[in-house]
PDB file of N, CA and C in Angstrom:
ATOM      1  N   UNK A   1       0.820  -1.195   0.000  1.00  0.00           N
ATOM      2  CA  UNK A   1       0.000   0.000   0.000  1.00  0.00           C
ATOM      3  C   UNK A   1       0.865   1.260   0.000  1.00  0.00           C
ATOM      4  N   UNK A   2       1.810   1.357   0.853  1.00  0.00           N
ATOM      5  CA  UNK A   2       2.754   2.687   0.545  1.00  0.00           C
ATOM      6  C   UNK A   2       3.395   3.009  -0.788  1.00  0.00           C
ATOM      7  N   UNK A   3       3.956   2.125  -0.773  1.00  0.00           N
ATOM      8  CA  UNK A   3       4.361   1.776  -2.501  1.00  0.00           C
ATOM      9  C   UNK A   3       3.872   2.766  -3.406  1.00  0.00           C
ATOM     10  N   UNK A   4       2.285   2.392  -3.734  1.00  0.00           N
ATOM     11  CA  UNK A   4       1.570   3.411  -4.972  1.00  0.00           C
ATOM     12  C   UNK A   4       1.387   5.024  -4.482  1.00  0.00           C
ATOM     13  N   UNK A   5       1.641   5.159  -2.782  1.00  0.00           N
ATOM     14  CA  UNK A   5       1.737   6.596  -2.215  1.00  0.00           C
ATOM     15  C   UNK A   5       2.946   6.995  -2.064  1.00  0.00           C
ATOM     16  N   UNK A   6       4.211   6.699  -2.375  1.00  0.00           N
ATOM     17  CA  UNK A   6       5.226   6.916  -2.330  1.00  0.00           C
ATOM     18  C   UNK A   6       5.380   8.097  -3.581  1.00  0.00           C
ATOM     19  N   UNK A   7       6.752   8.983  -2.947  1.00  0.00           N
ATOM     20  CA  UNK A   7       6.921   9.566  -4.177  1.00  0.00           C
ATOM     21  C   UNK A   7       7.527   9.259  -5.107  1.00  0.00           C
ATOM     22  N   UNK A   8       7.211   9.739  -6.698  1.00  0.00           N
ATOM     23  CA  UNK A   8       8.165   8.635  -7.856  1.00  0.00           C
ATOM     24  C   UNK A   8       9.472   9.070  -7.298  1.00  0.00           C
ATOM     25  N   UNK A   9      10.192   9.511  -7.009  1.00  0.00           N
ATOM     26  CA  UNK A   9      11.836   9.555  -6.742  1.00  0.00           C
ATOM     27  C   UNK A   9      12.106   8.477  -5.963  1.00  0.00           C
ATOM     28  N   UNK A  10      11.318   8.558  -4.759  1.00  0.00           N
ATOM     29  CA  UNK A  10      11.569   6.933  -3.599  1.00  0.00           C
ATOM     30  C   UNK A  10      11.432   5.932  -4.548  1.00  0.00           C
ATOM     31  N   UNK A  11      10.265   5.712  -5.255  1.00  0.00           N
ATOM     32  CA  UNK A  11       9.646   4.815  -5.688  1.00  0.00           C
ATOM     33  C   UNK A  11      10.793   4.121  -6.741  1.00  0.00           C
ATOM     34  N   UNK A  12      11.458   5.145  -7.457  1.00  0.00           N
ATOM     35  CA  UNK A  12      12.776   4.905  -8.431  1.00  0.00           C
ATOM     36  C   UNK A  12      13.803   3.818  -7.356  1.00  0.00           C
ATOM     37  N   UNK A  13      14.280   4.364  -6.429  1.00  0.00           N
ATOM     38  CA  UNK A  13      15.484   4.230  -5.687  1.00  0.00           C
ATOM     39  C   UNK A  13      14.917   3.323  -4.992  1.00  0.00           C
ATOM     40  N   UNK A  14      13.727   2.888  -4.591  1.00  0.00           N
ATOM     41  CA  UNK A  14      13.541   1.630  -4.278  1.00  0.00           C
ATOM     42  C   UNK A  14      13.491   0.521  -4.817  1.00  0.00           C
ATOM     43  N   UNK A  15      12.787   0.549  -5.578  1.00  0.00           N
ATOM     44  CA  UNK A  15      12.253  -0.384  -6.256  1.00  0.00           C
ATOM     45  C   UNK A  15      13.309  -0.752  -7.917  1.00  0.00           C
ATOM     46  N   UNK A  16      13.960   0.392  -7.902  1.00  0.00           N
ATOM     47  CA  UNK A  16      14.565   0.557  -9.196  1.00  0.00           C
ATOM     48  C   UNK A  16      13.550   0.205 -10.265  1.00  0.00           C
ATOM     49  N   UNK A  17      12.617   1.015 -10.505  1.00  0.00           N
ATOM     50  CA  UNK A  17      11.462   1.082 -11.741  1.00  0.00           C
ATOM     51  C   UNK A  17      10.898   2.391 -11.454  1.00  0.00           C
ATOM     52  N   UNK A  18      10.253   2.864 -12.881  1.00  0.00           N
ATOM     53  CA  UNK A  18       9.707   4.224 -12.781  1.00  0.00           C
ATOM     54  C   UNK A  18       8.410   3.530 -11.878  1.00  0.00           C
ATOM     55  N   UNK A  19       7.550   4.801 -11.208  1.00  0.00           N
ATOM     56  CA  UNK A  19       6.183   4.491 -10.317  1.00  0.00           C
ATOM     57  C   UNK A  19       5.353   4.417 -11.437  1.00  0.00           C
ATOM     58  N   UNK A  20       4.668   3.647 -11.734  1.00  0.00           N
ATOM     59  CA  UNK A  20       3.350   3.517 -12.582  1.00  0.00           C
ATOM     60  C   UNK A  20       2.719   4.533 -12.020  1.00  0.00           C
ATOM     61  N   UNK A  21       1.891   5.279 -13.034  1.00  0.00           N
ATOM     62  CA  UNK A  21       1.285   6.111 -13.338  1.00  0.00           C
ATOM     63  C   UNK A  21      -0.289   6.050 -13.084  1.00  0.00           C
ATOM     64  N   UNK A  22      -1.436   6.421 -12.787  1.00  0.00           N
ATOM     65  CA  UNK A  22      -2.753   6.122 -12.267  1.00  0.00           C
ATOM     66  C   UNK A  22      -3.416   5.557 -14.099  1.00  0.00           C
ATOM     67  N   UNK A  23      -2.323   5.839 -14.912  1.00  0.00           N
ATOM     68  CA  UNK A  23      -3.450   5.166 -15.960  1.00  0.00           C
ATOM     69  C   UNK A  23      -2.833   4.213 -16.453  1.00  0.00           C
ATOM     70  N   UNK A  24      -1.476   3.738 -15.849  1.00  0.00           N
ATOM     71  CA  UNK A  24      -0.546   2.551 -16.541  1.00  0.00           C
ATOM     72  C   UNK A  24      -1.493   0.837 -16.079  1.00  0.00           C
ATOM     73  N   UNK A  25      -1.018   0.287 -17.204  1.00  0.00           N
ATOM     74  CA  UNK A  25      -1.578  -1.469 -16.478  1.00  0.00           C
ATOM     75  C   UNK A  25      -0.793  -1.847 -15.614  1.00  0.00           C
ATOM     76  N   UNK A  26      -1.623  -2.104 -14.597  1.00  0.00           N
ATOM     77  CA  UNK A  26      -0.877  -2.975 -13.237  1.00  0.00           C
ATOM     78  C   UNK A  26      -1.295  -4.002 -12.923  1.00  0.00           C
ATOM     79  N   UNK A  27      -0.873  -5.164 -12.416  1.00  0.00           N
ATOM     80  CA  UNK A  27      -1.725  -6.576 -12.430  1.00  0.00           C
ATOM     81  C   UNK A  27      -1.036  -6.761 -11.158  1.00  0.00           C
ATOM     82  N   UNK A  28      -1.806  -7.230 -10.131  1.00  0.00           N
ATOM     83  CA  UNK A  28      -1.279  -7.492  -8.980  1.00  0.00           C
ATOM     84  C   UNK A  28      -1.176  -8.900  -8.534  1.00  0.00           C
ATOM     85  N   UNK A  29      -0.216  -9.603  -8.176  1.00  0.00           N
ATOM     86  CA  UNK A  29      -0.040 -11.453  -7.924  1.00  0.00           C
ATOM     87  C   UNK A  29       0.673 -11.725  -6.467  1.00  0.00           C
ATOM     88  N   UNK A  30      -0.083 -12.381  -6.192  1.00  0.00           N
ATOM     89  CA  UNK A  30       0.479 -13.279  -4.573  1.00  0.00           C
ATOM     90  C   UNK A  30       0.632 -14.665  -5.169  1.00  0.00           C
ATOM     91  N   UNK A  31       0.712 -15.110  -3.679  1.00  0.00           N
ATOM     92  CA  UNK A  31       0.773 -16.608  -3.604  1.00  0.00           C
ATOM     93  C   UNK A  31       0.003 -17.294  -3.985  1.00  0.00           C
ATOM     94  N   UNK A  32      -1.745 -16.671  -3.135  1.00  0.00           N
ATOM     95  CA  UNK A  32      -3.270 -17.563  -3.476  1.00  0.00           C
ATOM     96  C   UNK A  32      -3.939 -16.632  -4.229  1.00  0.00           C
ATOM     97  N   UNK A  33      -3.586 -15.367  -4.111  1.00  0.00           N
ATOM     98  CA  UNK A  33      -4.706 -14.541  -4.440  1.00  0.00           C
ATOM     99  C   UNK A  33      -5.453 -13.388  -3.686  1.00  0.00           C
ATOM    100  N   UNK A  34      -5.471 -13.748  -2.368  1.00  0.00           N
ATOM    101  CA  UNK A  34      -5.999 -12.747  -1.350  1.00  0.00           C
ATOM    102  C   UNK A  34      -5.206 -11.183  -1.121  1.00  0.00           C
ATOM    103  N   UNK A  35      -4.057 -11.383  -0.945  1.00  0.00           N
ATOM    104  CA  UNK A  35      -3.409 -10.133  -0.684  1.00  0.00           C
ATOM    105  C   UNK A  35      -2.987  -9.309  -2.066  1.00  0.00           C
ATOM    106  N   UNK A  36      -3.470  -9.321  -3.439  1.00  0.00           N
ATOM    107  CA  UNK A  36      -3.414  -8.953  -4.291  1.00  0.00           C
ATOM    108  C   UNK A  36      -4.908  -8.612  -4.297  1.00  0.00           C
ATOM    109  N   UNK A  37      -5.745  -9.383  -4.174  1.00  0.00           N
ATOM    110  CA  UNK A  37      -7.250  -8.410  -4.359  1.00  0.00           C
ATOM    111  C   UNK A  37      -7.132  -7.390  -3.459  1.00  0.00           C
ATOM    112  N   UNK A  38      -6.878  -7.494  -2.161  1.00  0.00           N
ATOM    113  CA  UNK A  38      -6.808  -6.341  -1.441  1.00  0.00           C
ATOM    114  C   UNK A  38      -5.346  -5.259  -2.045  1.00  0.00           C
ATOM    115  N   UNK A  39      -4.373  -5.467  -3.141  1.00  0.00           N
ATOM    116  CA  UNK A  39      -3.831  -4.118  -3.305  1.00  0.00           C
ATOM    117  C   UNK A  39      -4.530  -3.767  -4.563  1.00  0.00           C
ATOM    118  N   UNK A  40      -5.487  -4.676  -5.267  1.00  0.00           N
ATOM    119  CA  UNK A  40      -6.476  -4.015  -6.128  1.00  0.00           C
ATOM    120  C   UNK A  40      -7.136  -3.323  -6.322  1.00  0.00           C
ATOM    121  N   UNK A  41      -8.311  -3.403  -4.831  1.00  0.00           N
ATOM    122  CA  UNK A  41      -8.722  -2.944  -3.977  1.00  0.00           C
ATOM    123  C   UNK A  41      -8.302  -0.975  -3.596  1.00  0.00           C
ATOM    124  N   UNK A  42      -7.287  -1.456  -2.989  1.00  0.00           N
ATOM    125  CA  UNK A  42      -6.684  -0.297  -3.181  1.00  0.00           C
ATOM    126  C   UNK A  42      -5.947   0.864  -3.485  1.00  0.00           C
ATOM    127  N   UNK A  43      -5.607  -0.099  -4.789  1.00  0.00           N
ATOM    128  CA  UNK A  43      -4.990   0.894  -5.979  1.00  0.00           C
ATOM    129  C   UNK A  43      -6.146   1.606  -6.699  1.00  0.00           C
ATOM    130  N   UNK A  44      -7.101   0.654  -6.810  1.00  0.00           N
ATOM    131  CA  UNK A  44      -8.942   1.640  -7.310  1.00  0.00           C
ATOM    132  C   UNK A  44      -8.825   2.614  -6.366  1.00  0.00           C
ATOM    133  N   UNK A  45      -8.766   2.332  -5.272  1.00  0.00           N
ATOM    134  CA  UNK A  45      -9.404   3.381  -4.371  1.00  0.00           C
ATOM    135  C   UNK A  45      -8.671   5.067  -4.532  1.00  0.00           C
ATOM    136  N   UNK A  46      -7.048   4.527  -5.286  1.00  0.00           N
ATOM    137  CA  UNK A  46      -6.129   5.341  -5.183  1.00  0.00           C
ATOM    138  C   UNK A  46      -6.533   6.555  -6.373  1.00  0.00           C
ATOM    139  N   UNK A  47      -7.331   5.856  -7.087  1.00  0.00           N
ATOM    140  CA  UNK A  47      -7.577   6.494  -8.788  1.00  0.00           C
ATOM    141  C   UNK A  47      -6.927   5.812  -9.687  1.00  0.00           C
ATOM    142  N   UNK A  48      -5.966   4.709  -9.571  1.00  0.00           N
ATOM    143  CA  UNK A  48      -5.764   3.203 -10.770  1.00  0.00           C
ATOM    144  C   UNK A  48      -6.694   2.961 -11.615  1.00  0.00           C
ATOM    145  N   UNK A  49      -6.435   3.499 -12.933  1.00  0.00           N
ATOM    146  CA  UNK A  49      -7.621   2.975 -13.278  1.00  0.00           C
ATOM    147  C   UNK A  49      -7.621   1.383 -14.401  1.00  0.00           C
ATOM    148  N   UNK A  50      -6.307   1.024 -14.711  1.00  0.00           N
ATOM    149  CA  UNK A  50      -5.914   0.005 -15.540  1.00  0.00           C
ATOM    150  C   UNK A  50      -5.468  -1.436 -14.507  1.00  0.00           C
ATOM    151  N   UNK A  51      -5.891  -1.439 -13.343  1.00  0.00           N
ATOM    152  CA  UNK A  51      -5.570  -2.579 -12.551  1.00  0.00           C
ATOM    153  C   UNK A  51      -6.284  -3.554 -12.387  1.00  0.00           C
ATOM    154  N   UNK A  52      -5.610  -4.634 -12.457  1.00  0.00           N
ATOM    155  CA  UNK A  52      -6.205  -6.119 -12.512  1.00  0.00           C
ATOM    156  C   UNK A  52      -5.430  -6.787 -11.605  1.00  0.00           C
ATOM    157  N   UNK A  53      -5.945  -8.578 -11.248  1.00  0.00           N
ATOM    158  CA  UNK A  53      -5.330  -8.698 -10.379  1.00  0.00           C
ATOM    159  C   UNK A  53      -5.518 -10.367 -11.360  1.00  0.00           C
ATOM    160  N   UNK A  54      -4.261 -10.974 -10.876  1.00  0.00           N
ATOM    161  CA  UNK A  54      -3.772 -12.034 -11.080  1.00  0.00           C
ATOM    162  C   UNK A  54      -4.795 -13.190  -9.793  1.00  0.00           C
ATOM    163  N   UNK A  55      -6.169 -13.622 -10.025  1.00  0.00           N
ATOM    164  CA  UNK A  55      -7.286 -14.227  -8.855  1.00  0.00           C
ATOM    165  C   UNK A  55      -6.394 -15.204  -8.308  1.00  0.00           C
ATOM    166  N   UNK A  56      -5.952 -16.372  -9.500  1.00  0.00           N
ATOM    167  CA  UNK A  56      -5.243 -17.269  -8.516  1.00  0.00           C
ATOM    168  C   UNK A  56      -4.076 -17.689  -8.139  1.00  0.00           C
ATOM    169  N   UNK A  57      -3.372 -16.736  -8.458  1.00  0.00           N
ATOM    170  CA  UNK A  57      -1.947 -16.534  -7.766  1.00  0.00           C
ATOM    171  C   UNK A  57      -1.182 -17.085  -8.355  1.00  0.00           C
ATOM    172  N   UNK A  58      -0.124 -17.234  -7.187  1.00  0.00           N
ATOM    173  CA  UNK A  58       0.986 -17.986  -7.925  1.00  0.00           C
ATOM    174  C   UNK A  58       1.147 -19.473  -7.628  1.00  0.00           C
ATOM    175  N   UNK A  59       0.128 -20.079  -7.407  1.00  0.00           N
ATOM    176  CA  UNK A  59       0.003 -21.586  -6.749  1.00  0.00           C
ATOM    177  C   UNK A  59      -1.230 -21.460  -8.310  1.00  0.00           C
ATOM    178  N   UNK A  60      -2.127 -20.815  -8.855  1.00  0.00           N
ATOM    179  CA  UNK A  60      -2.760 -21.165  -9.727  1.00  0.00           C
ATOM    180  C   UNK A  60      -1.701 -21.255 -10.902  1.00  0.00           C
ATOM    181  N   UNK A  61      -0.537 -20.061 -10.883  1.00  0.00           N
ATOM    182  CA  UNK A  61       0.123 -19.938 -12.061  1.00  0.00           C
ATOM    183  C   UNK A  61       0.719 -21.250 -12.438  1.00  0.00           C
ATOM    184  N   UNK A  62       1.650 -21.164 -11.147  1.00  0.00           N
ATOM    185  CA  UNK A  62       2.425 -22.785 -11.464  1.00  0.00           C
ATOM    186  C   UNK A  62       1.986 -23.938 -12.247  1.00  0.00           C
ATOM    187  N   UNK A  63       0.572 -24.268 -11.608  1.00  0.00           N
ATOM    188  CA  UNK A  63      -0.300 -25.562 -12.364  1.00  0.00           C
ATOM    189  C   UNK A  63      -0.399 -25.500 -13.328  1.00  0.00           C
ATOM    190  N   UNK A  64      -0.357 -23.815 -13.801  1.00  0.00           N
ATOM    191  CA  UNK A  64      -0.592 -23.787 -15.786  1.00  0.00           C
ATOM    192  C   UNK A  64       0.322 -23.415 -16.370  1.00  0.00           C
ATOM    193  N   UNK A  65       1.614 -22.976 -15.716  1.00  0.00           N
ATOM    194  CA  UNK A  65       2.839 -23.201 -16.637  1.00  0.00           C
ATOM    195  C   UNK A  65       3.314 -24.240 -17.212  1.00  0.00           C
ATOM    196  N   UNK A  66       3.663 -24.558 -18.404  1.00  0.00           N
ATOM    197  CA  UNK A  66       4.190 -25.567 -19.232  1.00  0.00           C
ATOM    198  C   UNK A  66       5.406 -26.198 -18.508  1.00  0.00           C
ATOM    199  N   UNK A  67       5.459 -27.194 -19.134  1.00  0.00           N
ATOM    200  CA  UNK A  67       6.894 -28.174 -18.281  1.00  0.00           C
ATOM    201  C   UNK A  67       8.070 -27.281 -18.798  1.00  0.00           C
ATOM    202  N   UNK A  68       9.163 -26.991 -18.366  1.00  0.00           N
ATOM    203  CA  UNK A  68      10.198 -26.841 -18.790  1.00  0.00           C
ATOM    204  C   UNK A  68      10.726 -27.798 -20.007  1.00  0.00           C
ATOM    205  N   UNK A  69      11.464 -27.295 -20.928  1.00  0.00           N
ATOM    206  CA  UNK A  69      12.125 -27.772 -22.085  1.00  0.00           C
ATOM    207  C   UNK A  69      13.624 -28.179 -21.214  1.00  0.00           C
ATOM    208  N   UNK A  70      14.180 -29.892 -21.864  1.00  0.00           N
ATOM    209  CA  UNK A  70      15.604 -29.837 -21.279  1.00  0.00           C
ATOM    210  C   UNK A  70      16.441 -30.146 -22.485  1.00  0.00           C
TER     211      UNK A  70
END
């Protein structure tokens, strides 16, 4: 949540990436899913208006990533 209230200069030097912008696409991903609806949640609330959220995480992602090539 501080993150998207941060100023872009912190936001640079932290994160090393420009701050997305209130009209850039943002997709938000956890583990299951829960703590990404809630920064969805409140990146809308922020004025985000291109945000989506990744529902089933990264335990859904895994199951549908392809096998690795060896």
């Amino acid at each position: 949540m501080e993150a998207l209230q941060m100023d872009p200069t912190e936001f640079k030097e932290q994160y090393n990436q420009k701050m997305p912008s209130k009209s850039d696409p943002v997709v938000f991903s956890c583990l299951a899913g829960t703590r990404s609806k809630q920064a969805l949640g409140f990146a809308t609330s922020l004025g985000f208006s291109r945000v989506q959220q990744y529902a089933g995480g990264f335990d859904d992602w895994v199951k549908h990533e392809p096998p690795e090539k060896k």
